[in-house]
Protein backbone atom coordinates (compact mmCIF):
# COMPACT_ATOMS: atom_id res chain seq x y z
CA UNK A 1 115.97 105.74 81.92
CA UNK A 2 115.77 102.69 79.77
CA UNK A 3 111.84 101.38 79.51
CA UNK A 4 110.83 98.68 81.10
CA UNK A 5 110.53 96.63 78.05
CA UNK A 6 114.46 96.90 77.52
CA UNK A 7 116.44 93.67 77.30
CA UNK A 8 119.13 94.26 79.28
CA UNK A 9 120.33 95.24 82.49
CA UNK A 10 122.28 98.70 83.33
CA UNK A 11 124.91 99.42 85.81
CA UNK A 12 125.96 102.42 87.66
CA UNK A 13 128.54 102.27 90.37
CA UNK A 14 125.55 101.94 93.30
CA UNK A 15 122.46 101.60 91.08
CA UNK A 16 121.68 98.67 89.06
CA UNK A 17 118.92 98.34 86.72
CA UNK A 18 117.27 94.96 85.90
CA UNK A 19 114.49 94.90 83.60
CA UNK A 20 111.88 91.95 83.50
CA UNK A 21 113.14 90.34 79.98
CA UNK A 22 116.60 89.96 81.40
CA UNK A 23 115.84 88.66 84.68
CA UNK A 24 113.60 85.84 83.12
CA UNK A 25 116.64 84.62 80.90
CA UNK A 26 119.00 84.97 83.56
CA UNK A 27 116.65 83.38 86.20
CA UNK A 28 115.78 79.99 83.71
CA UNK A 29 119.90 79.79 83.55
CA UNK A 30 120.73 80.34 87.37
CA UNK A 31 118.18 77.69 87.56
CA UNK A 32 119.87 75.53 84.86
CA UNK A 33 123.20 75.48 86.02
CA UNK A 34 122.40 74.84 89.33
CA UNK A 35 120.16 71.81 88.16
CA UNK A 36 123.34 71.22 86.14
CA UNK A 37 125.72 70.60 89.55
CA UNK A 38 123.43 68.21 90.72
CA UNK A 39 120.48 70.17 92.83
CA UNK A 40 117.37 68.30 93.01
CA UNK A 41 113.68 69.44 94.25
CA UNK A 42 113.98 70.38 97.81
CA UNK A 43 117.20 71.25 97.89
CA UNK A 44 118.77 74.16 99.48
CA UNK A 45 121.10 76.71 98.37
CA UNK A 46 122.99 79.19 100.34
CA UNK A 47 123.81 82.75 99.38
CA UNK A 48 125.34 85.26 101.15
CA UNK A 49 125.84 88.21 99.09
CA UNK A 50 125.15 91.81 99.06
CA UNK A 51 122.25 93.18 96.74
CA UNK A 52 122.14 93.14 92.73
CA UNK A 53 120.76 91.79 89.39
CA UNK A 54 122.40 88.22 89.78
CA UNK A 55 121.50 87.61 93.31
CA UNK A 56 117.50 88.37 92.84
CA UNK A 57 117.86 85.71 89.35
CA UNK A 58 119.24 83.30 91.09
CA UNK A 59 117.42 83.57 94.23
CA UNK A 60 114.23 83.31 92.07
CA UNK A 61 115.05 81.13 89.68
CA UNK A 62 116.26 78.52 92.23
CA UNK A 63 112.83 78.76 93.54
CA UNK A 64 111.04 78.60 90.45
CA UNK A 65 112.36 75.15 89.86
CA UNK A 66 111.83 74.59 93.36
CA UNK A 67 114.78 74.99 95.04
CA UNK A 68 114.71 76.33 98.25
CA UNK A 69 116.97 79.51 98.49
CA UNK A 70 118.72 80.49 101.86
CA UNK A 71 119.91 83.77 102.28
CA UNK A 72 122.23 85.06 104.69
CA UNK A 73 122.79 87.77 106.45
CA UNK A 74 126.62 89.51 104.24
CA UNK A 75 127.98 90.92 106.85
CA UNK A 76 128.18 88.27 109.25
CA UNK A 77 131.61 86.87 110.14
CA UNK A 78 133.06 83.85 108.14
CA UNK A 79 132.56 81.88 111.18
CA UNK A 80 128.93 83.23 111.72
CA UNK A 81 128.46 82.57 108.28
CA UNK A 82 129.90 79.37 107.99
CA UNK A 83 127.71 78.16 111.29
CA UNK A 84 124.30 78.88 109.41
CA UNK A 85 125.07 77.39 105.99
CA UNK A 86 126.27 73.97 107.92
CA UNK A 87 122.93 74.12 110.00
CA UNK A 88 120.96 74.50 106.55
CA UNK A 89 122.91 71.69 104.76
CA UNK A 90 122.97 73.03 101.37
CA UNK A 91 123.72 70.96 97.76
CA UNK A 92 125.29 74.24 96.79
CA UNK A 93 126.82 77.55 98.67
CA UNK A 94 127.17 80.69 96.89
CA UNK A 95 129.60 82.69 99.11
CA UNK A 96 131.05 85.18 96.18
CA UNK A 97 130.60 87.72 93.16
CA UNK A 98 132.12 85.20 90.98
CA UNK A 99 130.09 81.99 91.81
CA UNK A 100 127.06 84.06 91.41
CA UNK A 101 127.96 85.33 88.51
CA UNK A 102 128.79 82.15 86.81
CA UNK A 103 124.96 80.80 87.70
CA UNK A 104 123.58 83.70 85.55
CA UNK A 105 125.68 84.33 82.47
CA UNK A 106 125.31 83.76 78.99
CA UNK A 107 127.88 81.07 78.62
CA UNK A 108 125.17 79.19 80.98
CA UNK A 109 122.63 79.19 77.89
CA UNK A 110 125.56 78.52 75.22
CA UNK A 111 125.77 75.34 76.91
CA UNK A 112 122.13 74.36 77.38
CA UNK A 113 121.46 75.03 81.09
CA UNK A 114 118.62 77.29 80.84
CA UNK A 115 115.34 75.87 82.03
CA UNK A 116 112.06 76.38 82.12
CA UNK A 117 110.10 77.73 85.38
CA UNK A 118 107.44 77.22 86.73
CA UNK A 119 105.07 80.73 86.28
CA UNK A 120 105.76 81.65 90.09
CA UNK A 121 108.12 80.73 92.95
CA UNK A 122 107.80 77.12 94.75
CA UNK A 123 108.58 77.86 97.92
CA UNK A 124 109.76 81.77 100.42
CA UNK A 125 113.85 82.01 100.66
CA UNK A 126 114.51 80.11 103.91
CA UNK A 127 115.95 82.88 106.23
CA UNK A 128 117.30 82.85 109.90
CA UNK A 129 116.42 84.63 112.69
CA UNK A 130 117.99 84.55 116.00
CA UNK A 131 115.05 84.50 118.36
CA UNK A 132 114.93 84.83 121.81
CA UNK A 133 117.07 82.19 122.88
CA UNK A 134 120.16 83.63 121.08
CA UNK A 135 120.04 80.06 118.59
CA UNK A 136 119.44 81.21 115.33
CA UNK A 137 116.73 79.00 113.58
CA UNK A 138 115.70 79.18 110.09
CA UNK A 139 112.47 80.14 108.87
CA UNK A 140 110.80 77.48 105.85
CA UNK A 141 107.36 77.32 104.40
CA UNK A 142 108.47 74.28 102.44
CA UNK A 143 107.90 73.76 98.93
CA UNK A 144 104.67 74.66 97.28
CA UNK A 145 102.76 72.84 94.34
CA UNK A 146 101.85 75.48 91.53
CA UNK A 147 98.48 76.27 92.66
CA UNK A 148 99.32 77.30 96.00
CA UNK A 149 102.34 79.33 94.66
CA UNK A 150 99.96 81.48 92.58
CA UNK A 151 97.73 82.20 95.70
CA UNK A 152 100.98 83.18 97.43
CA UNK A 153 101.31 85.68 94.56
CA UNK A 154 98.14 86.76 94.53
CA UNK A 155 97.72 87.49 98.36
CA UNK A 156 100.56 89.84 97.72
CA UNK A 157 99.65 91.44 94.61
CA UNK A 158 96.08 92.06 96.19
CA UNK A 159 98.00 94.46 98.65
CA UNK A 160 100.36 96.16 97.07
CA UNK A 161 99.18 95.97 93.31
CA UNK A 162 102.22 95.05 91.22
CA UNK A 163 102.11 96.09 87.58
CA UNK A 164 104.28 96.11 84.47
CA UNK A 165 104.72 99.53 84.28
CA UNK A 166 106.73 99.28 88.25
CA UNK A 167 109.93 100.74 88.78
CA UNK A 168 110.37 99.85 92.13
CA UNK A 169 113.60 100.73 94.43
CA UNK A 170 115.34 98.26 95.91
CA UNK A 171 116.95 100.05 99.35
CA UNK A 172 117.30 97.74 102.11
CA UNK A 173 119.86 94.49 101.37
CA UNK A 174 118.26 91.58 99.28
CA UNK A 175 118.81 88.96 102.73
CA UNK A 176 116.13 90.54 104.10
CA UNK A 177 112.71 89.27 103.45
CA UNK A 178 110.62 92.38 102.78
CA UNK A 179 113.45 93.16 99.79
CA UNK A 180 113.12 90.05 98.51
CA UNK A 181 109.37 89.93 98.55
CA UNK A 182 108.84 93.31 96.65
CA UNK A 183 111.70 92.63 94.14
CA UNK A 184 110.42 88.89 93.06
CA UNK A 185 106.95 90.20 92.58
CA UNK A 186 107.89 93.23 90.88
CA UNK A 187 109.87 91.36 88.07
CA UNK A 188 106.96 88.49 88.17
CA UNK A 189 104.48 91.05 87.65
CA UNK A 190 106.45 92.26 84.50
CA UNK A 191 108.23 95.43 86.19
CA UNK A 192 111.92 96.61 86.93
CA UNK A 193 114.17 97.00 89.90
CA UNK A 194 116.94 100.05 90.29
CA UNK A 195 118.82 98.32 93.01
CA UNK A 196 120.94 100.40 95.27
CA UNK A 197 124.31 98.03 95.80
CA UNK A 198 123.63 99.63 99.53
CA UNK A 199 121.87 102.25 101.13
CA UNK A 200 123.00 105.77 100.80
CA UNK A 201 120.79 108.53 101.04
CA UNK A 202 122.54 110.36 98.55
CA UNK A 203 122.27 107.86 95.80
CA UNK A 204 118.97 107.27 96.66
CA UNK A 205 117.93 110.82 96.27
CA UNK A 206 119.55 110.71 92.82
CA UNK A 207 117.93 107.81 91.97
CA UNK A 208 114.54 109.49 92.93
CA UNK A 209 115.29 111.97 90.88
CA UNK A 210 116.85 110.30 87.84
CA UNK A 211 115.21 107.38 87.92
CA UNK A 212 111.79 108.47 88.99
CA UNK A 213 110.95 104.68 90.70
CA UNK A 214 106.85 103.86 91.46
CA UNK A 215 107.49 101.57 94.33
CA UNK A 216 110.17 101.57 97.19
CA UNK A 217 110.56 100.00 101.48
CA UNK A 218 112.06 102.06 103.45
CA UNK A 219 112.89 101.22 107.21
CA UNK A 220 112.56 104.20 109.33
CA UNK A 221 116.13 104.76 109.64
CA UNK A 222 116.40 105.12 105.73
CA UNK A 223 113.37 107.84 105.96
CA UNK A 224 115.08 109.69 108.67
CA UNK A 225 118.57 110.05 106.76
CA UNK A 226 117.20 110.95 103.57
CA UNK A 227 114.51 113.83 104.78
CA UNK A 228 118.24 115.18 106.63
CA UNK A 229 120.12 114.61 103.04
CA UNK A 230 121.36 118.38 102.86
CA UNK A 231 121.00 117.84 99.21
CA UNK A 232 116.94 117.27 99.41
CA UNK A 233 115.67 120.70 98.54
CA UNK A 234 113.24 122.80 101.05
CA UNK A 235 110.14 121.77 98.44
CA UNK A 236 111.13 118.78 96.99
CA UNK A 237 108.50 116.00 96.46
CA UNK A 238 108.83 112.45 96.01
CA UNK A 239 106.42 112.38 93.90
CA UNK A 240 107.21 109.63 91.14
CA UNK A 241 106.19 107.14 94.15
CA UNK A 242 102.60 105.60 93.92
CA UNK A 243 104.03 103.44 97.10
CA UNK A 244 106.12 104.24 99.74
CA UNK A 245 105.96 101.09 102.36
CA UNK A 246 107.88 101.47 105.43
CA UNK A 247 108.10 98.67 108.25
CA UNK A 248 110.88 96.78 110.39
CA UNK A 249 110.95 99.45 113.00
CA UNK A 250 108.50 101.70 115.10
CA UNK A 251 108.16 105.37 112.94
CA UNK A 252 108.29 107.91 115.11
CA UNK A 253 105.29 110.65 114.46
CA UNK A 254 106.93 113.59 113.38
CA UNK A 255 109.09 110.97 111.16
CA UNK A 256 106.02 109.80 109.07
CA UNK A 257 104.36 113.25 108.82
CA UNK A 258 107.64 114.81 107.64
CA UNK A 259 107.34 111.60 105.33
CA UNK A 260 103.77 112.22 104.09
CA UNK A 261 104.70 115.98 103.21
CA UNK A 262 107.21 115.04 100.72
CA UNK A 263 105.25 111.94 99.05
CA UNK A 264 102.25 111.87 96.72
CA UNK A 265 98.93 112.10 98.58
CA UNK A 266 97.92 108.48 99.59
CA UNK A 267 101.35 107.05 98.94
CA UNK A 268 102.87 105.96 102.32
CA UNK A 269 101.78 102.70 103.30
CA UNK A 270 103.03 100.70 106.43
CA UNK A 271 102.93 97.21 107.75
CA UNK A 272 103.62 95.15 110.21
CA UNK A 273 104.95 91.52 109.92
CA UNK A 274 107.95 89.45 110.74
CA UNK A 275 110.55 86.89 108.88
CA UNK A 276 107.61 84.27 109.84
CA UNK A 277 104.77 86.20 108.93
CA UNK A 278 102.93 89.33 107.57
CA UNK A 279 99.82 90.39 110.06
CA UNK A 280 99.21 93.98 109.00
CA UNK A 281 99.04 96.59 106.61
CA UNK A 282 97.79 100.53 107.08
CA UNK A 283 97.03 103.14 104.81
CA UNK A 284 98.02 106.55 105.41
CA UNK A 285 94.46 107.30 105.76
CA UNK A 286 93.56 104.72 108.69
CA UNK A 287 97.05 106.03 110.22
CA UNK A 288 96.23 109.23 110.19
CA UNK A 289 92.58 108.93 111.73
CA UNK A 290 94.30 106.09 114.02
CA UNK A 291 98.01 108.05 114.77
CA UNK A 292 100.43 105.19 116.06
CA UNK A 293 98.48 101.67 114.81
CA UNK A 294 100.45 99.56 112.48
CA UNK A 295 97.02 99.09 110.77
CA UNK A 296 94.67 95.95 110.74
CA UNK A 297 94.76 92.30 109.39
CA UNK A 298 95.55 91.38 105.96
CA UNK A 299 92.84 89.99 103.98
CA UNK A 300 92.76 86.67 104.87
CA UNK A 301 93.97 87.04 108.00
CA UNK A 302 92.41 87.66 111.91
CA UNK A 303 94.29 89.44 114.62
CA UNK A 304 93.68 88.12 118.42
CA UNK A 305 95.62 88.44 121.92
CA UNK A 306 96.63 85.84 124.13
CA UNK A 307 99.34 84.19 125.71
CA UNK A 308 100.93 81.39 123.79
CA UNK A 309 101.42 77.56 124.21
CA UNK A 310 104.70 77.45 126.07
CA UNK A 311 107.33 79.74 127.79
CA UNK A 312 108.72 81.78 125.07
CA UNK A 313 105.80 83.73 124.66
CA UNK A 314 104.63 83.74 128.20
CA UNK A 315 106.66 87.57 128.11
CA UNK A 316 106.27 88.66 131.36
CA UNK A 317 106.41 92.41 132.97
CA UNK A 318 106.65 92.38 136.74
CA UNK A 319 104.14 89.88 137.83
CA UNK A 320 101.48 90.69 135.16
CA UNK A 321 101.72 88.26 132.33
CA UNK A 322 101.48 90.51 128.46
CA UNK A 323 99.37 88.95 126.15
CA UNK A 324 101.04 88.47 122.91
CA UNK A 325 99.92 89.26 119.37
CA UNK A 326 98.14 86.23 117.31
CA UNK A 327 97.56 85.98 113.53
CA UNK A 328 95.40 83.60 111.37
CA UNK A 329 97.02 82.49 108.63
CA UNK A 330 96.21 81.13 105.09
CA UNK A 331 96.92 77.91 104.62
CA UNK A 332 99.78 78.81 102.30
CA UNK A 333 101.23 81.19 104.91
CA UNK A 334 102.00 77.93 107.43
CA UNK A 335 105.89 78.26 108.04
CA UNK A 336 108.32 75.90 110.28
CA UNK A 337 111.76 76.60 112.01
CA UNK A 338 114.18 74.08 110.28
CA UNK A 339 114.95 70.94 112.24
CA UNK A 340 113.57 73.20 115.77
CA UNK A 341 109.88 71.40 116.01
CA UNK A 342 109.94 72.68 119.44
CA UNK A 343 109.67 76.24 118.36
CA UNK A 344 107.19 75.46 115.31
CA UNK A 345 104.99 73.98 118.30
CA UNK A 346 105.24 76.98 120.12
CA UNK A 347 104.72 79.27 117.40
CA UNK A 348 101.79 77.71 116.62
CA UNK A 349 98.16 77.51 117.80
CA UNK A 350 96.10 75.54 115.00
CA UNK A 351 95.80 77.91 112.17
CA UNK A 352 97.47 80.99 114.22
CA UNK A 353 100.62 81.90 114.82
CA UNK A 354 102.77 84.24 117.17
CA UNK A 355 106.30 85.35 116.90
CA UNK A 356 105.68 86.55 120.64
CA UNK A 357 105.28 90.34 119.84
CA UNK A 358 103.16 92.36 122.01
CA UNK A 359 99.99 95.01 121.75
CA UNK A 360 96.65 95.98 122.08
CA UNK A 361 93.57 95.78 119.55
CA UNK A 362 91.41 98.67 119.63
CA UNK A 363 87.41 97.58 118.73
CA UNK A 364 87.49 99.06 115.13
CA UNK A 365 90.58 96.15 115.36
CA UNK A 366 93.51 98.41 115.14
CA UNK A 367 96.66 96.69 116.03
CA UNK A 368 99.14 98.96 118.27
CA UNK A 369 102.42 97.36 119.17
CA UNK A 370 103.17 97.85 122.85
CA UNK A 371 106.43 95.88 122.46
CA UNK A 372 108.38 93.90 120.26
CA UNK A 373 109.96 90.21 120.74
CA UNK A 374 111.10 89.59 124.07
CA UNK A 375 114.24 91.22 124.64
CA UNK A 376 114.37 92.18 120.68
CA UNK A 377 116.00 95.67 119.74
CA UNK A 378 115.74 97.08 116.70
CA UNK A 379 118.19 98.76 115.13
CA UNK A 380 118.50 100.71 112.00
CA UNK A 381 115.31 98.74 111.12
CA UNK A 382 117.31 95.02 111.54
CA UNK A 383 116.51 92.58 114.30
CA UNK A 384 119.12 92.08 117.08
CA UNK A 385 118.93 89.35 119.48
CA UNK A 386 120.53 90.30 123.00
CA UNK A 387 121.38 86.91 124.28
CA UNK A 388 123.58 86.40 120.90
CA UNK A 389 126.04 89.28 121.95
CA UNK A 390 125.80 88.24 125.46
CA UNK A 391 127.11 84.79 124.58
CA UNK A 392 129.93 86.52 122.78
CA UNK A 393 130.60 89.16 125.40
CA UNK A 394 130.79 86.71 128.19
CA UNK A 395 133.68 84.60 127.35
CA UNK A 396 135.76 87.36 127.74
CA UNK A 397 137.88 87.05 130.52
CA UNK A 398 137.45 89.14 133.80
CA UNK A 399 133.45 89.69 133.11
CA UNK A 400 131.33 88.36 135.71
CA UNK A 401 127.87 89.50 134.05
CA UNK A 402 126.85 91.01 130.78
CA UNK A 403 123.48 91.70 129.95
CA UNK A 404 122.72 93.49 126.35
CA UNK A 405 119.83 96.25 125.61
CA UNK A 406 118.57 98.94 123.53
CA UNK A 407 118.10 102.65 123.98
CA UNK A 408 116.14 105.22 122.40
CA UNK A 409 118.25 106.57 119.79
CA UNK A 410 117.44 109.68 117.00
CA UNK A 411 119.31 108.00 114.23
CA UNK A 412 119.06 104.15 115.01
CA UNK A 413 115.87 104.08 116.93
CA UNK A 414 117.24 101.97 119.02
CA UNK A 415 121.00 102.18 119.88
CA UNK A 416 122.55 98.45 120.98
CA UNK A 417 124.40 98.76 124.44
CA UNK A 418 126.57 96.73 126.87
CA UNK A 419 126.46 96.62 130.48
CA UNK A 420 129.09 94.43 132.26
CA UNK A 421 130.12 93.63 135.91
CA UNK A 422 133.56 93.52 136.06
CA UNK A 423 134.96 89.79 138.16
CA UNK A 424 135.68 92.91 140.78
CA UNK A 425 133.07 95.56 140.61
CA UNK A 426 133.15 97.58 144.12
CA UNK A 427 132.93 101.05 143.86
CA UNK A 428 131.72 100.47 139.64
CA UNK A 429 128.80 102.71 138.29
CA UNK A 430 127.27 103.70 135.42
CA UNK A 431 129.17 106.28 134.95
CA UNK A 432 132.16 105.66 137.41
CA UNK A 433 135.56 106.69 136.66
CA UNK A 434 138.31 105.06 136.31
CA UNK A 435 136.68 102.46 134.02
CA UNK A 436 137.95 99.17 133.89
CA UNK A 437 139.15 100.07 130.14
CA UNK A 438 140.88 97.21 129.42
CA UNK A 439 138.24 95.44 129.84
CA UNK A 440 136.02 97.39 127.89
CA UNK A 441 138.85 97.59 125.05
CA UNK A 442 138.61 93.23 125.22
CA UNK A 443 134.90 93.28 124.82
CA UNK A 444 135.32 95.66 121.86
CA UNK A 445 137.65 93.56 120.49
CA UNK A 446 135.47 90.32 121.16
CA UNK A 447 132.84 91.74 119.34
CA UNK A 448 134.99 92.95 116.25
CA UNK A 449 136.21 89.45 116.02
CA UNK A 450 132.65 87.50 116.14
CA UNK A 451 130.35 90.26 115.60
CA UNK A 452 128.64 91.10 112.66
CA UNK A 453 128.92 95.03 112.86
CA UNK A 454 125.09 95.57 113.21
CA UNK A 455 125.66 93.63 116.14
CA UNK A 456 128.68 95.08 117.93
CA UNK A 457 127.37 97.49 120.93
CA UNK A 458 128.04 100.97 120.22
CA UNK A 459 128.33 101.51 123.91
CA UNK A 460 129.66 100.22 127.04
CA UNK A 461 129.12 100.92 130.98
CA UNK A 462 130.42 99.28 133.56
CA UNK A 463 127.47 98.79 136.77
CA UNK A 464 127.91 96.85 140.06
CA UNK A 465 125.09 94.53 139.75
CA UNK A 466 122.46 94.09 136.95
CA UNK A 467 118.75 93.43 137.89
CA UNK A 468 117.79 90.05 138.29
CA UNK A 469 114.27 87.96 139.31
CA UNK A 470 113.28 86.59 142.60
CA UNK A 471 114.71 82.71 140.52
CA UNK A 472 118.01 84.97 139.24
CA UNK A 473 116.74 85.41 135.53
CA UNK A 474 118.32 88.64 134.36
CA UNK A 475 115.67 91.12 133.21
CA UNK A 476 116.96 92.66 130.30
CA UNK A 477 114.02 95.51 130.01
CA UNK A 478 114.90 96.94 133.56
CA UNK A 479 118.19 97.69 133.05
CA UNK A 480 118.59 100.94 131.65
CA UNK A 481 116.69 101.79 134.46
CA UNK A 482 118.73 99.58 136.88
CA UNK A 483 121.33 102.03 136.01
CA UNK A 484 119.91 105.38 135.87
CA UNK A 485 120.40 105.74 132.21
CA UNK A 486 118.05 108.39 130.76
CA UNK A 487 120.01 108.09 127.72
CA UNK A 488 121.68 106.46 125.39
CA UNK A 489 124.96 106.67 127.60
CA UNK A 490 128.77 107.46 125.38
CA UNK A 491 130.23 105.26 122.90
């Protein structure tokens, strides 16, 4: 492996390595050239790209001049896509290999558009999330003056203790914001990424192995696939990590033991946060003295319960109202949804905010989540709104009612599935036969054609009637019980 002091990046056909030297030049002429088209202060630019070298420069330079990044989901649909960058009204979109590349190569310096930076990152990427209501809003802290961007740094670095000497492994894809977060502050910190071009557990165990990487996130779903890799030996250790973080999804218990066997003794971390906000972080010693918490508050931070300011996070279960879970914030952790001050209300109370999760505190202040965002599932470790795919799935012809949940589910943890009531349903169950399958072929085909595929239900059952409130709300959480599923039913 090339040291971290190397001045250039290396490729492989899934790896990538970027090395802090090189991603400082390439980051002051991303910067640069997109000052050079025009971009001023405040500004946002749109990416939507899969992982590598060029995307985390020009992410980070943009910001270090302080333009405000937005990165999108790269799987979404042209139209999906397209619906997100208009909302964020961007001086510049980055849509392809080719743009990006432009903003980041030499010929960029050859012709003076390298700049300088400032010595950390002016504002967070501006991401979207879908929330409850199915309207995706994006997520902005705003732009920073230096000061408070160091602090940002620092509240970070206090946690997770970047160093020069980091390798870490990039595994999950750069538009998410816990990728983003450990790659900038690896490379500010002076250390190096190995960036996996997407997650395979087989090119992840080689890079483990080649590689030997300090610092990697995992979601759950990554762990589970790579301790079944049938090319991980019986014995073998992952023990080049000093930090293993996982987060984004409940970790099942024999999941993060099997975990702790294979890593270095006091190496698997976890945390608990959202796009919004971080609220927690556990070591494996509290977890394993305190088996299922997602640890306690951040320094700087206070946990509380309590229901919030307006409707969305009134969550409701039967008739007994669930308290949701509240975080303190720094000062520099105050975020916004963009051009939504209706949901920044809500999402705030004075210094605390809520994205409407729910759990308990224990007294030693142990946070244990008892449920996520109302309606939320998570699968593979990435957040999918139900009343998205329901919008989709309902236009289709011939559907009366569509509601969309999640399942329990080995390999996804949660497994994204359509019910439907047919326009005529008598004599329709769960797991009726003949199934209307024409209509189940014209959802599938719906969702293919609008879907992102993390999004597309992997299975479909036709039901009678769906489960409703005494006012005709449609409760989401009841209906895999509604329809006698015990499991997650065929795709």
């Amino acid at each position: 492996m090339a040291t971290p002091g190397t001045n250039r990046s290396t490729t492989s056909v899934e790896v990538e390595l970027l090395h802090a030297p090189d991603a400082e030049a390439r980051q002051r002429r991303a910067a640069g050239a997109l000052l050079a088209r025009g971009c001023r202060r405040g500004d946002r630019v749109v990416f939507a790209l899969g992982s590598s070298a060029d995307l985390i420069c020009a992410v980070l330079g943009a910001a270090r001049v302080g333009l405000i990044p937005v990165l999108l989901n790269a799987t979404l649909t042209p139209a999906e896509r397209d619906a997100l960058a208009d909302d964020a009204q961007p001086a510049v979109r980055i849509l392809d290999a080719a743009s990006l590349g432009a903003l980041t190569a030499d010929e960029a310096e050859a012709q003076g558009r390298a700049t300088e930076l400032a010595p950390f990152p002016l504002t967070r990427p501006m991401h979207y999330t879908s929330g409850t209501t199915g309207r995706p809003k994006g997520v902005t802290t705003g732009l920073w003056d230096e000061a408070t961007a160091e602090l940002v740094y620092e509240d970070e670095a206090a946690v997770w203790h970047f160093d020069p000497s980091d390798l870490h492994m990039v595994c999950s894809p750069m538009y998410h914001t816990v990728s983003i977060r450990f790659s900038t502050n690896t490379l500010l910190a002076g250390g190096s990424l190995a960036i996996l071009r997407r997650f395979d557990a087989g090119t992840a165990l080689d890079a483990l192995r080649r590689l030997r990487p300090t610092t990697t996130f995992l979601v759950p779903t990554h762990l589970q696939r790579l301790l079944r890799h049938p090319g991980l030996g019986r014995d073998e250790q992952f023990d080049s990590l000093r930090l293993l973080a996982h987060a984004g999804a409940p970790c099942p218990e024999p999941l993060k033991r099997a975990t702790m066997a294979r890593a270095r003794p006091g190496s698997v971390w976890e945390f608990y946060g959202s796009t919004e906000a971080q609220y927690t972080v556990c070591s494996p010693e509290d977890w394993l003295e305190h088996p299922g918490t997602v640890g306690r508050a951040r320094p700087g931070r206070r946990l509380f319960l309590g229901t919030g300011p307006g409707p969305v996070y009134e969550v409701r279960t039967g008739l007994v109202d669930e308290p949701a879970i509240w975080c303190d914030q720094p000062a520099f952790a105050r975020f916004s949804y963009w051009r939504d001050p209706e949901a920044t209300a809500h999402a705030w109370r004075g210094s605390a905010c809520t994205v409407g999760d729910l759990g308990r505190l224990d007294p030693d202040g142990f946070l244990y989540l008892t449920g996520r965002r109302h309606d939320l599932i998570i699968s593979g470790g990435v957040n999918v709104y139900p009343a998205e795919i329901e919008n989709v799935l309902a236009a289709v012809p011939g559907v009366r009612e569509v509601a969309v949940f999640g399942v329990p589910d080995e390999q996804w943890g949660q497994r994204v599935c359509a019910a439907y009531v047919p326009d005529t349903a008598v004599g329709v169950g769960p797991f009726s036969d003949p199934r209307p399958a024409a209509l189940e072929d014209a959802l599938r085909a719906a969702a293919s054609a609008r879907l992102a595929p993390y999004k597309r239900p992997k299975s479909y059952v036709a039901a009678p009637d769906l489960p409703h409130t005494a006012t005709g709300k449609m409760i989401r959480r009841a209906v895999p019980e509604h329809l006698g599923l015990s499991e997650a039913p065929g795709g």
